[in-house]
PDB file of N, CA and C in Angstrom:
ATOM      1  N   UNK A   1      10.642  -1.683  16.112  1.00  0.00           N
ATOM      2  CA  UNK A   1       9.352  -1.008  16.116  1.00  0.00           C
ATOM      3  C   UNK A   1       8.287  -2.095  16.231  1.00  0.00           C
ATOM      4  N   UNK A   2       7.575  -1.760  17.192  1.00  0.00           N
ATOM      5  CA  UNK A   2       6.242  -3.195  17.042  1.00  0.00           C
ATOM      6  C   UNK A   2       5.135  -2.926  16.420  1.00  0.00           C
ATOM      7  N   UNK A   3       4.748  -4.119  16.622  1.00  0.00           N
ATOM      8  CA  UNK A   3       3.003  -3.965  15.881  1.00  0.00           C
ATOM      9  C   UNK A   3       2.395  -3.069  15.826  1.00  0.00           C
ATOM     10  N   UNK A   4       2.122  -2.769  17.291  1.00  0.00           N
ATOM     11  CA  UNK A   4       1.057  -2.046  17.501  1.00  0.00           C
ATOM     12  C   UNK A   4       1.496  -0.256  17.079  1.00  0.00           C
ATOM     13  N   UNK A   5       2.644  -0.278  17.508  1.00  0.00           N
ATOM     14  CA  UNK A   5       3.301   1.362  17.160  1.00  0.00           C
ATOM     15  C   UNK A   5       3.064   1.451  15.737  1.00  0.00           C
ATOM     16  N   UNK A   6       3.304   0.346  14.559  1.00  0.00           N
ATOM     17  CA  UNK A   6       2.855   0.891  13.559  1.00  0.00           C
ATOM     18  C   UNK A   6       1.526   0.521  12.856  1.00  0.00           C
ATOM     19  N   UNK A   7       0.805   0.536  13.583  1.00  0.00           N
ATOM     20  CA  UNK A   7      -0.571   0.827  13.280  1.00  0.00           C
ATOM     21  C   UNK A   7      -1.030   2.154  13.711  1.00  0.00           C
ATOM     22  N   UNK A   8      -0.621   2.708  14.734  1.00  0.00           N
ATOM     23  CA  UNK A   8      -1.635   3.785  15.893  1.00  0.00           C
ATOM     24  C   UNK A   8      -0.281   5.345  14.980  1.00  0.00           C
ATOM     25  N   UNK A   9       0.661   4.743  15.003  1.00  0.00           N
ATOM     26  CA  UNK A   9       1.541   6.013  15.076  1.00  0.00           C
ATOM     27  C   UNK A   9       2.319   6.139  13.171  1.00  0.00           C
ATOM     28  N   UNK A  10       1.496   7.590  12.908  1.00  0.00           N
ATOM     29  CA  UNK A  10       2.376   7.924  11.288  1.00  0.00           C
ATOM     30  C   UNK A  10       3.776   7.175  11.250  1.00  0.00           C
ATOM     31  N   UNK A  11       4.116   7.437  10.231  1.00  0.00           N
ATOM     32  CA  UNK A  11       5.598   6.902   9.718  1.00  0.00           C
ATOM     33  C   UNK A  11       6.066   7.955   9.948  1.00  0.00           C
ATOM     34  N   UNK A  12       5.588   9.397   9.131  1.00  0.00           N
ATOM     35  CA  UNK A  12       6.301  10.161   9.433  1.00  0.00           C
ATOM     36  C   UNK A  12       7.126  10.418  11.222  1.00  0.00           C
ATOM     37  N   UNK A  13       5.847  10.524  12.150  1.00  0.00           N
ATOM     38  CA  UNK A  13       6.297  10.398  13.116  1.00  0.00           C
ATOM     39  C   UNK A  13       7.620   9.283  13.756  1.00  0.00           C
ATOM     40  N   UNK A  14       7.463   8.510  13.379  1.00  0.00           N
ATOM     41  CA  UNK A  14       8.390   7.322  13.769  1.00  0.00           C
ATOM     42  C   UNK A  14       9.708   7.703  13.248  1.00  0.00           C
ATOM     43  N   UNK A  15       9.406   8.288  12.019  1.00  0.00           N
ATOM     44  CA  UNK A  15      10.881   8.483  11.330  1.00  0.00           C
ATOM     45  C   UNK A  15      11.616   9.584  12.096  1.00  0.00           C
ATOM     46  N   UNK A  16      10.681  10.675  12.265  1.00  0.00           N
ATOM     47  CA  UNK A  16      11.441  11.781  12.802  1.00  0.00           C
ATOM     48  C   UNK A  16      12.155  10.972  14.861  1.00  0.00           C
ATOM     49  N   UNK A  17      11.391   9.974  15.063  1.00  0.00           N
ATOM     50  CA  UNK A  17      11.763   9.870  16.824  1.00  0.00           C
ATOM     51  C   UNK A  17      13.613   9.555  16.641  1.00  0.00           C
ATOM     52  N   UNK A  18      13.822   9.057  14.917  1.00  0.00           N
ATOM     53  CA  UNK A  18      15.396   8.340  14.965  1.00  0.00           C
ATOM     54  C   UNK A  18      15.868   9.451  13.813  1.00  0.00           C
ATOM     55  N   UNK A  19      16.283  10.196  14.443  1.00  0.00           N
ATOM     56  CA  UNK A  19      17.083  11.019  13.039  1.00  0.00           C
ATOM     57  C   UNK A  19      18.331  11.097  12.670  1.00  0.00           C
ATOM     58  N   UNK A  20      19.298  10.233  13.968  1.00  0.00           N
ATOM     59  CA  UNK A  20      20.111   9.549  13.566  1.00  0.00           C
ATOM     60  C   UNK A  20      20.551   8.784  11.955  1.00  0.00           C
ATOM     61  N   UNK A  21      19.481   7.461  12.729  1.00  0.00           N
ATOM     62  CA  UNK A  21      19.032   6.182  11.467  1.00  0.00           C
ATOM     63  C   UNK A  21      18.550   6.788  10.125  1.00  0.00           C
ATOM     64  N   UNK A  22      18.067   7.851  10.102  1.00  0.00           N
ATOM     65  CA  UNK A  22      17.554   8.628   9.174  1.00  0.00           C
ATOM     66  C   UNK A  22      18.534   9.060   7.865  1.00  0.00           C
ATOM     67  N   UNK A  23      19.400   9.659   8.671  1.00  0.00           N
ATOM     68  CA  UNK A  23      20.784  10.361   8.135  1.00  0.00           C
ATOM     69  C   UNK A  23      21.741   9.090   7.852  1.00  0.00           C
ATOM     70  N   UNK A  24      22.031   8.294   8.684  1.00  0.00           N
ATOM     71  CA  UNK A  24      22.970   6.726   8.581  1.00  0.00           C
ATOM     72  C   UNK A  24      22.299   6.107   7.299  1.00  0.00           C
ATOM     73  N   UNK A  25      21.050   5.879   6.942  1.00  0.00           N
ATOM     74  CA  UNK A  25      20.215   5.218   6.270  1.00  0.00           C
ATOM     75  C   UNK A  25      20.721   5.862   4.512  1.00  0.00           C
ATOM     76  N   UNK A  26      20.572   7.140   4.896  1.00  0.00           N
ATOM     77  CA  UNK A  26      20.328   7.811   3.499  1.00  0.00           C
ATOM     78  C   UNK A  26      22.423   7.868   2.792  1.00  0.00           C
ATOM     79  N   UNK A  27      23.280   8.002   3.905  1.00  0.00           N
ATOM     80  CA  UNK A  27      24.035   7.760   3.260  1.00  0.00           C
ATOM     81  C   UNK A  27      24.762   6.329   2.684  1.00  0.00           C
ATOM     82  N   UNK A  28      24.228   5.521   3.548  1.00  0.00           N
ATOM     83  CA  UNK A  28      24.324   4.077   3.238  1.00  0.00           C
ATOM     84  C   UNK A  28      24.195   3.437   1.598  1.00  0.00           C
ATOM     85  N   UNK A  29      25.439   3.343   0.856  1.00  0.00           N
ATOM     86  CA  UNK A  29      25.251   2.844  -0.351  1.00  0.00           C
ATOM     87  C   UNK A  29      24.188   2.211  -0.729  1.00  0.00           C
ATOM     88  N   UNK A  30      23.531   1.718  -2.048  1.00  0.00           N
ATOM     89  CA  UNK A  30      22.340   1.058  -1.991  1.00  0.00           C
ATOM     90  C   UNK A  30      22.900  -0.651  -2.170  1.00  0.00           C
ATOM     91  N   UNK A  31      23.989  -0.982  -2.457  1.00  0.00           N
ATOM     92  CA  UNK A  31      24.493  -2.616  -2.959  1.00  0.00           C
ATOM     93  C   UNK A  31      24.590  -2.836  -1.575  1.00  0.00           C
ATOM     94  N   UNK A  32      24.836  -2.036  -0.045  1.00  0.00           N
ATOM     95  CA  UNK A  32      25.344  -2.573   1.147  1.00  0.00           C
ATOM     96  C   UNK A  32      23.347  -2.670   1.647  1.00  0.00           C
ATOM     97  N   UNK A  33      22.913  -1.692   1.200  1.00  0.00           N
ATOM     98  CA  UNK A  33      21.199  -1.898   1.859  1.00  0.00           C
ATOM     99  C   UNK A  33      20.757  -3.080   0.996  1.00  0.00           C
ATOM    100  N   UNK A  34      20.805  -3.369   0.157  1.00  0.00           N
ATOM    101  CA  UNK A  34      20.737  -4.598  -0.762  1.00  0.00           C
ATOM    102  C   UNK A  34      21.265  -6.046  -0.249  1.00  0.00           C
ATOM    103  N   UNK A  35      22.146  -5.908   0.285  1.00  0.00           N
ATOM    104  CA  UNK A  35      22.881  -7.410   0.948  1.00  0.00           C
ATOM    105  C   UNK A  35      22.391  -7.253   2.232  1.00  0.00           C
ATOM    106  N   UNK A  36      22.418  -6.231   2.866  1.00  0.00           N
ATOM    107  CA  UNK A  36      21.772  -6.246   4.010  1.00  0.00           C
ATOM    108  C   UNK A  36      20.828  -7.076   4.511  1.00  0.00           C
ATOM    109  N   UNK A  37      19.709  -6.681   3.359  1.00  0.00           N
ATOM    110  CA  UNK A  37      18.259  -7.239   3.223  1.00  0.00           C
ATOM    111  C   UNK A  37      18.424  -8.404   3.006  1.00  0.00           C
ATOM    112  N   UNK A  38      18.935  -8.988   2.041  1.00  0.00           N
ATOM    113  CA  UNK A  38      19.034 -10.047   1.623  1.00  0.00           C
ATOM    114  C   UNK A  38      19.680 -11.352   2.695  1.00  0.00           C
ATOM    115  N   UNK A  39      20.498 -11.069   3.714  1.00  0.00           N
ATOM    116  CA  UNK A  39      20.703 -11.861   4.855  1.00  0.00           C
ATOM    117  C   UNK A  39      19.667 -11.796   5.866  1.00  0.00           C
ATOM    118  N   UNK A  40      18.759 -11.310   5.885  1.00  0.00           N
ATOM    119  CA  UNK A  40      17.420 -11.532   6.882  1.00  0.00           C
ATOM    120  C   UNK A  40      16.137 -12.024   6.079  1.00  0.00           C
ATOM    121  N   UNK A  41      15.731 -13.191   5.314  1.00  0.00           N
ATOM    122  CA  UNK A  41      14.684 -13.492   5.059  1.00  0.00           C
ATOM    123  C   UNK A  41      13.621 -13.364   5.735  1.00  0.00           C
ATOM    124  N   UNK A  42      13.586 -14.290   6.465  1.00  0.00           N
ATOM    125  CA  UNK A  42      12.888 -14.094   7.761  1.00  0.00           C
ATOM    126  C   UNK A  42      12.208 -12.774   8.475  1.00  0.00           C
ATOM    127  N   UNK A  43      13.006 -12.020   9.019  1.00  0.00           N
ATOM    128  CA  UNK A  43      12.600 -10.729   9.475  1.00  0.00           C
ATOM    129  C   UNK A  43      12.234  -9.971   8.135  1.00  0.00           C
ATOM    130  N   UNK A  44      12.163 -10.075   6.840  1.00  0.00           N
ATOM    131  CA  UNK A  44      11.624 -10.062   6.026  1.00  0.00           C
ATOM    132  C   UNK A  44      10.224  -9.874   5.487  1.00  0.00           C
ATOM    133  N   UNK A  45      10.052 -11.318   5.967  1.00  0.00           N
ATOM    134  CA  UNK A  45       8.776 -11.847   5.802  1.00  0.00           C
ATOM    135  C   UNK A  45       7.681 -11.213   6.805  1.00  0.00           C
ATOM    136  N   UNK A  46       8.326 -11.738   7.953  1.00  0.00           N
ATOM    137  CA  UNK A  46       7.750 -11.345   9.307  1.00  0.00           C
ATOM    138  C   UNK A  46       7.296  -9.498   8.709  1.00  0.00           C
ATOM    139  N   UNK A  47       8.188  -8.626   8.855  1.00  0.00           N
ATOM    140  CA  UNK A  47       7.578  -7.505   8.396  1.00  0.00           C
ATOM    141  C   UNK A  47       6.739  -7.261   7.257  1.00  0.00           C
ATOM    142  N   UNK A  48       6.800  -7.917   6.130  1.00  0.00           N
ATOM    143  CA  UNK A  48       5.860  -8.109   5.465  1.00  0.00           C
ATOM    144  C   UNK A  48       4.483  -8.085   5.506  1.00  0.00           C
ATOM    145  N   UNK A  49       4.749  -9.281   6.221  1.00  0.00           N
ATOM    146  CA  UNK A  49       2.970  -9.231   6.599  1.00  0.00           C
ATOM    147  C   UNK A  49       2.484  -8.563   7.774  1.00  0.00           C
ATOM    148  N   UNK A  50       3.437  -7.924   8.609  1.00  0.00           N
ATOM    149  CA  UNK A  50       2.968  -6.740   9.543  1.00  0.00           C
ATOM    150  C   UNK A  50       2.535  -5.675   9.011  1.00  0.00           C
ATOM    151  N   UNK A  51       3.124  -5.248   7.605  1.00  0.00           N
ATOM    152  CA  UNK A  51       3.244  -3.619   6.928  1.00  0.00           C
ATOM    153  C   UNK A  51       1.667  -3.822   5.920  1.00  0.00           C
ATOM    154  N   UNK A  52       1.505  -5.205   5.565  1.00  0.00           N
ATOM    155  CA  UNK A  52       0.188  -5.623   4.671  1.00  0.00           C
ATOM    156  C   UNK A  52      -0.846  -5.608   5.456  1.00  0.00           C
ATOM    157  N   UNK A  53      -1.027  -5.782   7.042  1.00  0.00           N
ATOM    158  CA  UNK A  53      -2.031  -6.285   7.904  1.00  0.00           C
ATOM    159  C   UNK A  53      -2.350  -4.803   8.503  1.00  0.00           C
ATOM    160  N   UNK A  54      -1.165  -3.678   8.765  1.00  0.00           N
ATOM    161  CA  UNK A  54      -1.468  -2.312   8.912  1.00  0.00           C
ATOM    162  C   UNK A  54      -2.055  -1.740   7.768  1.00  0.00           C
ATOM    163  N   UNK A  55      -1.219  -1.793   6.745  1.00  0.00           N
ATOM    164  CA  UNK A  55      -1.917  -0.996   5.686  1.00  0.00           C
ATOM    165  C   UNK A  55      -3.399  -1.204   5.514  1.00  0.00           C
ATOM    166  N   UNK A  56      -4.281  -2.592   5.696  1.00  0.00           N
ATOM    167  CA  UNK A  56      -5.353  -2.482   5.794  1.00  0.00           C
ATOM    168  C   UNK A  56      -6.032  -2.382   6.627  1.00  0.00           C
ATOM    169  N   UNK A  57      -5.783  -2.537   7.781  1.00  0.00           N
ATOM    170  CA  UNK A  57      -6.552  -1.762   8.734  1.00  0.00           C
ATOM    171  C   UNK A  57      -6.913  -0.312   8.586  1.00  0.00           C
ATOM    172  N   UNK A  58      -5.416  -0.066   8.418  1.00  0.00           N
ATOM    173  CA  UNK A  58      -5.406   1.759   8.088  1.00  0.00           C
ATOM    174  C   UNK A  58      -6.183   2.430   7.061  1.00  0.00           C
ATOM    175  N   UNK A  59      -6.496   1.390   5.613  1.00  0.00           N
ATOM    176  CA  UNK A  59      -7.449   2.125   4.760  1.00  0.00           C
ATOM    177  C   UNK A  59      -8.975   2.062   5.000  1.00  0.00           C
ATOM    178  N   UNK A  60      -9.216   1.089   5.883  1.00  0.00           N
ATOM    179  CA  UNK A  60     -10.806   0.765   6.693  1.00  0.00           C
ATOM    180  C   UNK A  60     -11.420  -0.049   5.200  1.00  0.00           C
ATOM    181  N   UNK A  61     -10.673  -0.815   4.001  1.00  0.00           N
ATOM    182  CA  UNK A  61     -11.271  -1.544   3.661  1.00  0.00           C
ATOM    183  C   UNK A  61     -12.385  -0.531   2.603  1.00  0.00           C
ATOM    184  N   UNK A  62     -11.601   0.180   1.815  1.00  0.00           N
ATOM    185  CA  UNK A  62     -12.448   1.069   0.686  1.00  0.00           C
ATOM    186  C   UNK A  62     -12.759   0.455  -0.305  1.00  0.00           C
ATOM    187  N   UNK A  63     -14.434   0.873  -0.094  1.00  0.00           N
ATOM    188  CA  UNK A  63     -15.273  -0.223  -1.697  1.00  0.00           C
ATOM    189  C   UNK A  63     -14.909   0.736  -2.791  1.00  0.00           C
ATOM    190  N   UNK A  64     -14.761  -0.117  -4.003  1.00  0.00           N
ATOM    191  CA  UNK A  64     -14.931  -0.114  -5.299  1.00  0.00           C
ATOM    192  C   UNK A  64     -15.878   0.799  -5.686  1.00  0.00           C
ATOM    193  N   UNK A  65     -15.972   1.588  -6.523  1.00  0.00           N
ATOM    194  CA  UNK A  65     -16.628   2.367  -7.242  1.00  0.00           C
ATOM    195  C   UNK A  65     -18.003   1.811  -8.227  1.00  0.00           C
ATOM    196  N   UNK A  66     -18.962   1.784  -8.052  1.00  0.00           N
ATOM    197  CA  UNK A  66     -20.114   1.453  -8.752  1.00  0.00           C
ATOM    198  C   UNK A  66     -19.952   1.150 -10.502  1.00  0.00           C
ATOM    199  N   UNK A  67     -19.913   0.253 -11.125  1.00  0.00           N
ATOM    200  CA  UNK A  67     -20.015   0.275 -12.630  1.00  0.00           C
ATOM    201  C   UNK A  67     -21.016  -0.487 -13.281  1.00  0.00           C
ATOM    202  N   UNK A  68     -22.210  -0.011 -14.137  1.00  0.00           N
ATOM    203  CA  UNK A  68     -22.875  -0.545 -15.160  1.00  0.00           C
ATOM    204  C   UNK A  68     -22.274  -0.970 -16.702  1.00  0.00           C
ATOM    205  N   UNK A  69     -22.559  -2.236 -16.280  1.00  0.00           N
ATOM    206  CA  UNK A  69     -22.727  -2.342 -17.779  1.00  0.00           C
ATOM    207  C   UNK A  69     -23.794  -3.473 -18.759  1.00  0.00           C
ATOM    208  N   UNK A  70     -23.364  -3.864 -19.842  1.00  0.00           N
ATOM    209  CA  UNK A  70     -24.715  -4.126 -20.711  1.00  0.00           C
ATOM    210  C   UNK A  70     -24.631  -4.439 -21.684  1.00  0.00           C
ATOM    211  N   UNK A  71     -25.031  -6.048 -21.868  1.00  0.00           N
ATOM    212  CA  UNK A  71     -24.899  -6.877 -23.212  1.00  0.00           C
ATOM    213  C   UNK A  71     -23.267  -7.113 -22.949  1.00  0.00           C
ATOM    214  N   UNK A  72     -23.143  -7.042 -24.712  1.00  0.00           N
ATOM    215  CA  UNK A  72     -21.770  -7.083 -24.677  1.00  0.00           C
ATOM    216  C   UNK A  72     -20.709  -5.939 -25.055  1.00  0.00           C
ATOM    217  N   UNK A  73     -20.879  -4.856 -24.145  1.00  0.00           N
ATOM    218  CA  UNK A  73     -19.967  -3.398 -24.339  1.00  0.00           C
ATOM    219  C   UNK A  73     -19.174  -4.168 -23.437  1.00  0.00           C
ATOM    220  N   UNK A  74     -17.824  -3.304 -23.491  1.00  0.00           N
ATOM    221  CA  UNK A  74     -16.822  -3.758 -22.907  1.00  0.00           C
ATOM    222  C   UNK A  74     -16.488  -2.795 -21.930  1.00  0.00           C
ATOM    223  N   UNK A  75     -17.085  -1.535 -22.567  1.00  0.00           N
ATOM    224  CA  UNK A  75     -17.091  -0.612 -21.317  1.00  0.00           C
ATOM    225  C   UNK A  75     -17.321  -0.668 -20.255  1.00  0.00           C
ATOM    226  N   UNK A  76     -17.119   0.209 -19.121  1.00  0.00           N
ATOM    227  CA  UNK A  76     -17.958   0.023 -17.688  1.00  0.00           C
ATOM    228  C   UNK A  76     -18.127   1.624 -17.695  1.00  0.00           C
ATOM    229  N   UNK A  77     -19.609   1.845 -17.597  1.00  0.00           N
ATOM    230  CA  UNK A  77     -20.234   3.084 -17.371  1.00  0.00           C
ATOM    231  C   UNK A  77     -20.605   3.208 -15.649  1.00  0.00           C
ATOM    232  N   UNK A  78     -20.304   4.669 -15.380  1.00  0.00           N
ATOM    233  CA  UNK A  78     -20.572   5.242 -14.204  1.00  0.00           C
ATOM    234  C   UNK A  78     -22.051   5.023 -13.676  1.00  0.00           C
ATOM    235  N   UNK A  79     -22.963   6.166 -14.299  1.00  0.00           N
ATOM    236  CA  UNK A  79     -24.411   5.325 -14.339  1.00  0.00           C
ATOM    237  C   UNK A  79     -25.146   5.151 -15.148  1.00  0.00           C
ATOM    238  N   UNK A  80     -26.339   4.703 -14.962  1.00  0.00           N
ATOM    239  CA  UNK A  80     -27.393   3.589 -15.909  1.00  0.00           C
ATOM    240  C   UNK A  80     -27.751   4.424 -17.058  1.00  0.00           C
ATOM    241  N   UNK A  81     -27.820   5.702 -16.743  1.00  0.00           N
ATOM    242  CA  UNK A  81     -27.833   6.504 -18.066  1.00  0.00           C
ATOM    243  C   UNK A  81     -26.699   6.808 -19.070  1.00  0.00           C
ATOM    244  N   UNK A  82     -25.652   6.729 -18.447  1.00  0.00           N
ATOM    245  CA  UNK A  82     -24.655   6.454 -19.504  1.00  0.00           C
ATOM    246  C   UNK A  82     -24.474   4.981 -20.086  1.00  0.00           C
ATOM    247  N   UNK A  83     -24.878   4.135 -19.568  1.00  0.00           N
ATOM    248  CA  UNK A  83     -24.521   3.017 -19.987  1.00  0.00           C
ATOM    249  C   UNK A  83     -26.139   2.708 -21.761  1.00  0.00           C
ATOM    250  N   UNK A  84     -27.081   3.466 -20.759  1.00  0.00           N
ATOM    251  CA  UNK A  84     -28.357   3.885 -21.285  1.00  0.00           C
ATOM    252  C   UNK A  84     -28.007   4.353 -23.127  1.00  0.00           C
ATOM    253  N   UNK A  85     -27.255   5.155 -22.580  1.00  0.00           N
ATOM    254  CA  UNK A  85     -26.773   6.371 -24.396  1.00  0.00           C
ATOM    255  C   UNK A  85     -25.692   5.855 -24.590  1.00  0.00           C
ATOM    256  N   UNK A  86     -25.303   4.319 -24.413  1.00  0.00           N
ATOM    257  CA  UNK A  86     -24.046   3.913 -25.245  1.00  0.00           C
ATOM    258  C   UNK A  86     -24.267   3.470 -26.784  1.00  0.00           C
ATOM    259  N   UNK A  87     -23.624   3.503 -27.762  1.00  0.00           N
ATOM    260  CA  UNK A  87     -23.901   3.060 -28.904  1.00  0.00           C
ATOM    261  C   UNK A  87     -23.249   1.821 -29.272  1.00  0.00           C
ATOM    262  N   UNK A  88     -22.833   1.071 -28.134  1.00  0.00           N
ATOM    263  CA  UNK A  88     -22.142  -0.380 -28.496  1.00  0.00           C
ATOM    264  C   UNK A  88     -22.941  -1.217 -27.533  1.00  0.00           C
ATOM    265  N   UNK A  89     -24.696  -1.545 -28.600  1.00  0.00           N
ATOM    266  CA  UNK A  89     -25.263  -2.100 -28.303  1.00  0.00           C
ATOM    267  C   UNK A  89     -25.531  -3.370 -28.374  1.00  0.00           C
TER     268      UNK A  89
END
């Protein structure tokens, strides 16, 4: 599967094009998928950082949620008015 197919195209989709591999996969003991893996470092890695470099493209890079806070509360308040009516002043 290349790069670019898994960026543009679901998983789901991809999974269903091999339903073969699908069915082979799922009955496949888990100690033989385990050694499996374990003799390809490499192609490993390599997918690794293909599946890390899609995944963020794919989330477009979502900001963080806004938090106030003040002095020394340990809290993090939503907004300035809650942080406003805290009593760990």
């Amino acid at each position: 599967m290349g790069f670019f197919t898994r960026l543009f195209v679901p998983r789901t989709v991809r999974r269903a094009v091999h339903p073969v591999r699908t069915v082979k996969r799922a009955v496949t003991p888990k100690p033989v998928k385990n050694l499996q893996r374990s003799l390809h470092p490499v192609s490993n890695f390599e997918y690794s950082v293909e599946r890390s470099i899609a995944t963020s493209l794919r989330s477009g890079g979502k900001r963080k949620a806004t938090v106030y806070t003040h002095g020394n509360c340990t809290g993090r308040h939503r907004t300035p008015a809650a942080a406003a009516r805290c009593r760990n002043r």
